[in-house]
Protein backbone atom coordinates (compact mmCIF):
# COMPACT_ATOMS: atom_id res chain seq x y z
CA UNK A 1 13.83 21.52 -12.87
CA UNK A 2 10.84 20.66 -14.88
CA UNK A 3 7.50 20.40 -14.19
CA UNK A 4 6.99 16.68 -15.06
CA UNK A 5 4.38 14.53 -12.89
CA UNK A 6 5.70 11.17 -12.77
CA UNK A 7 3.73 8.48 -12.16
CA UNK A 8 5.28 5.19 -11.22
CA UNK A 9 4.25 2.06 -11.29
CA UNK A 10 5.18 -1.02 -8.93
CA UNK A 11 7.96 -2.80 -11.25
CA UNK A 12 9.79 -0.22 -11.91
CA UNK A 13 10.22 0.50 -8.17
CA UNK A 14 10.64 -3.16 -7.67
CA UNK A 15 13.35 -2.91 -10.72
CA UNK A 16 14.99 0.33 -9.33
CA UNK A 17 15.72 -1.75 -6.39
CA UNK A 18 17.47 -4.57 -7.76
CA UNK A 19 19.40 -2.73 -10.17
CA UNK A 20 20.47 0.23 -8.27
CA UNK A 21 20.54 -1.50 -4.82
CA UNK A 22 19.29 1.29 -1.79
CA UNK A 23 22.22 -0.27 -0.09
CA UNK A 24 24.97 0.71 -1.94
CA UNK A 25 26.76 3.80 -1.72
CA UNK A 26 27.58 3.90 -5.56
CA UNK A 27 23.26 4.29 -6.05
CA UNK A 28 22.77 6.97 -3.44
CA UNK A 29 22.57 10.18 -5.33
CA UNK A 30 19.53 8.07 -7.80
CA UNK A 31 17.38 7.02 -4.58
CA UNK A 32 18.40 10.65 -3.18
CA UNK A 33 16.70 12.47 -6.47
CA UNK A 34 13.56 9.32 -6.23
CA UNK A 35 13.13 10.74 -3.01
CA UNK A 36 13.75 14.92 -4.12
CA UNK A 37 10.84 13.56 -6.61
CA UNK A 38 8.57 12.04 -3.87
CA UNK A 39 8.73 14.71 -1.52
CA UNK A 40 8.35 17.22 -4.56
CA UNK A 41 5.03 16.05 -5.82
CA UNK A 42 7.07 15.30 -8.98
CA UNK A 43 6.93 11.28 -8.24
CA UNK A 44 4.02 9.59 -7.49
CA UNK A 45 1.76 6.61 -7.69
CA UNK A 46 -1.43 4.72 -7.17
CA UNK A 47 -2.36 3.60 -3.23
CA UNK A 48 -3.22 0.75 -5.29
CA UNK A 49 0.29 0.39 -5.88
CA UNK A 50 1.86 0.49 -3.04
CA UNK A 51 0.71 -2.73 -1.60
CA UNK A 52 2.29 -4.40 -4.14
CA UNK A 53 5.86 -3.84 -3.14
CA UNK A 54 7.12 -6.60 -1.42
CA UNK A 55 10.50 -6.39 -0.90
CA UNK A 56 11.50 -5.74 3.05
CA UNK A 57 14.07 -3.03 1.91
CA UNK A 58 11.38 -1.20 -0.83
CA UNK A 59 9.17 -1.26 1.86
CA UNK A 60 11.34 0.37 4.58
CA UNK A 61 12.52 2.86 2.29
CA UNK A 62 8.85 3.51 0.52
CA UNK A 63 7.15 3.97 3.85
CA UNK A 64 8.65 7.49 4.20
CA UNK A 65 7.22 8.90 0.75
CA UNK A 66 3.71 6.82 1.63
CA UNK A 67 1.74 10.22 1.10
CA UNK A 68 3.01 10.27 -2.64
CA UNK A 69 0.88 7.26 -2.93
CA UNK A 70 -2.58 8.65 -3.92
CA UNK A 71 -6.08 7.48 -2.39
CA UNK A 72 -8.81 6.75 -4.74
CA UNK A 73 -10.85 9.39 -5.04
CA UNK A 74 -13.85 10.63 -7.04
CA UNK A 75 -12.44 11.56 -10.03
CA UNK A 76 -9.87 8.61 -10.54
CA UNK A 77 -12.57 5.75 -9.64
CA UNK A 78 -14.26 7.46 -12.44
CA UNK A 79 -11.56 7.08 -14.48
CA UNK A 80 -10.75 3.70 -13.50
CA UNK A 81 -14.01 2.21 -14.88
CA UNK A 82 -13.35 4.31 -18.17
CA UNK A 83 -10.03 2.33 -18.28
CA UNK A 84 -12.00 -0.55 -17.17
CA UNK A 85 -14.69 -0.23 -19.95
CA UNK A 86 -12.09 -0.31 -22.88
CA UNK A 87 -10.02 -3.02 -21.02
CA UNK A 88 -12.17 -5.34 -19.30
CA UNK A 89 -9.40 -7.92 -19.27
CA UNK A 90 -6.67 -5.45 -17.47
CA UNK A 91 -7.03 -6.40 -14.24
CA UNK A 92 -6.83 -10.61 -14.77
CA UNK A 93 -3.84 -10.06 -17.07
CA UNK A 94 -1.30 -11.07 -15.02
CA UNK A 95 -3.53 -14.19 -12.93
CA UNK A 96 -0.74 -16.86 -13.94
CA UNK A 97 1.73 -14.35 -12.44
CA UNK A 98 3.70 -15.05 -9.42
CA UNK A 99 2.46 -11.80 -8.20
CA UNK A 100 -0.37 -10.85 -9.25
CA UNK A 101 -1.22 -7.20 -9.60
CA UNK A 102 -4.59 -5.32 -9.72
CA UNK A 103 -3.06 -1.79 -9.32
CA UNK A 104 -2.73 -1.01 -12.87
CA UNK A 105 -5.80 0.40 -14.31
CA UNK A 106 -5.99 2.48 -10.97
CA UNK A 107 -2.04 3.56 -11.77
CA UNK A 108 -3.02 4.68 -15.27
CA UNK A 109 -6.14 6.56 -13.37
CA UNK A 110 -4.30 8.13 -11.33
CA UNK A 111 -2.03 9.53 -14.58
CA UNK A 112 -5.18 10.42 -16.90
CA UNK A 113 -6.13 12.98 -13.79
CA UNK A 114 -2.67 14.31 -12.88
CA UNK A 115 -1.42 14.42 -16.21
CA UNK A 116 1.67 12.46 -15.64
CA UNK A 117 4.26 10.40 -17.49
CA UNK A 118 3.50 6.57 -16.19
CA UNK A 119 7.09 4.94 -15.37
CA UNK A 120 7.13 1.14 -16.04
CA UNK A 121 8.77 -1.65 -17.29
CA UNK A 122 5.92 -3.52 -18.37
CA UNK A 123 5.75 -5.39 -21.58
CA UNK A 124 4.15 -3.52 -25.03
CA UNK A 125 1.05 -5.93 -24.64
CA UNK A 126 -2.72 -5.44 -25.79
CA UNK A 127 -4.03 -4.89 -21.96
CA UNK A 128 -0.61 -3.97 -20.32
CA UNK A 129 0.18 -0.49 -19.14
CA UNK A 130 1.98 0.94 -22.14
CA UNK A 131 -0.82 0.70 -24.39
CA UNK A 132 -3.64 1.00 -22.42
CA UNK A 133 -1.65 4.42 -21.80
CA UNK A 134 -1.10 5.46 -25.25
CA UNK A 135 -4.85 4.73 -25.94
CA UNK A 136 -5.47 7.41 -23.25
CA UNK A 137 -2.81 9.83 -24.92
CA UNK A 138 -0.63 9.12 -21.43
CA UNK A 139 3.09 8.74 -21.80
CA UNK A 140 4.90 5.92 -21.06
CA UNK A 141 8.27 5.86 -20.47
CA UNK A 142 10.68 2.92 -18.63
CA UNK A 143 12.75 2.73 -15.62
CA UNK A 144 16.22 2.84 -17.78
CA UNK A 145 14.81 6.51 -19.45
CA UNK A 146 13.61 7.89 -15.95
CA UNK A 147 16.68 7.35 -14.67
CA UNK A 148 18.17 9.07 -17.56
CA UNK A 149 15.83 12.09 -17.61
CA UNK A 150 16.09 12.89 -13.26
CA UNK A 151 19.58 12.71 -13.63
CA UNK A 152 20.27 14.96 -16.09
């Protein structure tokens, strides 16, 4: 195994869960290796994050890994208003969204200090995850390639 830090954000977990539904038997060996991740320190994620995952069966099956889902301390606030300071509009990006999400600068944060590979399935836009990622030399990858690369 390598020694990879994911770092996933909430619509790829939201994704994961409608395309590889936790309640089917066919899926069970991916959400078995999400949760090998999650309990490896391999998978993680902004506390930011977490509260944005809706769904009553993400949320039943999240609550066990809730420790992967890392407080805000020193160093990533810090980091936050760096990400903050070269993308003031970040957090009001998605305001005409059904569900609107703050979590992301705090999700790259929380990559910039661990050094991890940011999982999402967010769009290539100016202030969305992807770039604001590549502007911090983080890699992005999406749900469809994490999926390929944990089940090697």
């Amino acid at each position: 195994m390598n020694n990879k830090i994911y770092v996933i954000d909430a619509c790829a977990l939201i994704d994961a869960s409608k395309h590889y539904p936790l309640d089917m038997d066919a899926f069970k060996n991916v959400w078995e290796k999400i949760s090998e991740l999650f309990e490896n320190g391999m998978l993680i994620s902004s506390s930011e994050i977490y509260d944005e995952l809706k769904d009553k069966d993400l949320q039943k099956w999240i609550s066990k890994h809730k420790k992967c889902f890392v407080s805000l301390n020193e160093n990533i606030q810090d980091q936050v208003k760096q990400v903050l300071k070269q993308f003031p509009n970040m957090i009001n990006l998605n305001k005409n969204k059904k569900s609107s999400s703050n979590g992301d600068p705090f999700l790259v944060a929380t990559a910039i200090v661990c050094k991890g590979i940011v999982v999402t399935n967010e769009g290539k836009g100016s202030n969305q995850i992807p770039a604001v990622s590549n502007y911090f030399n983080i890699k992005t990858i999406n749900l469809d390639q994490f999926i390929r690369e944990i089940m090697k």
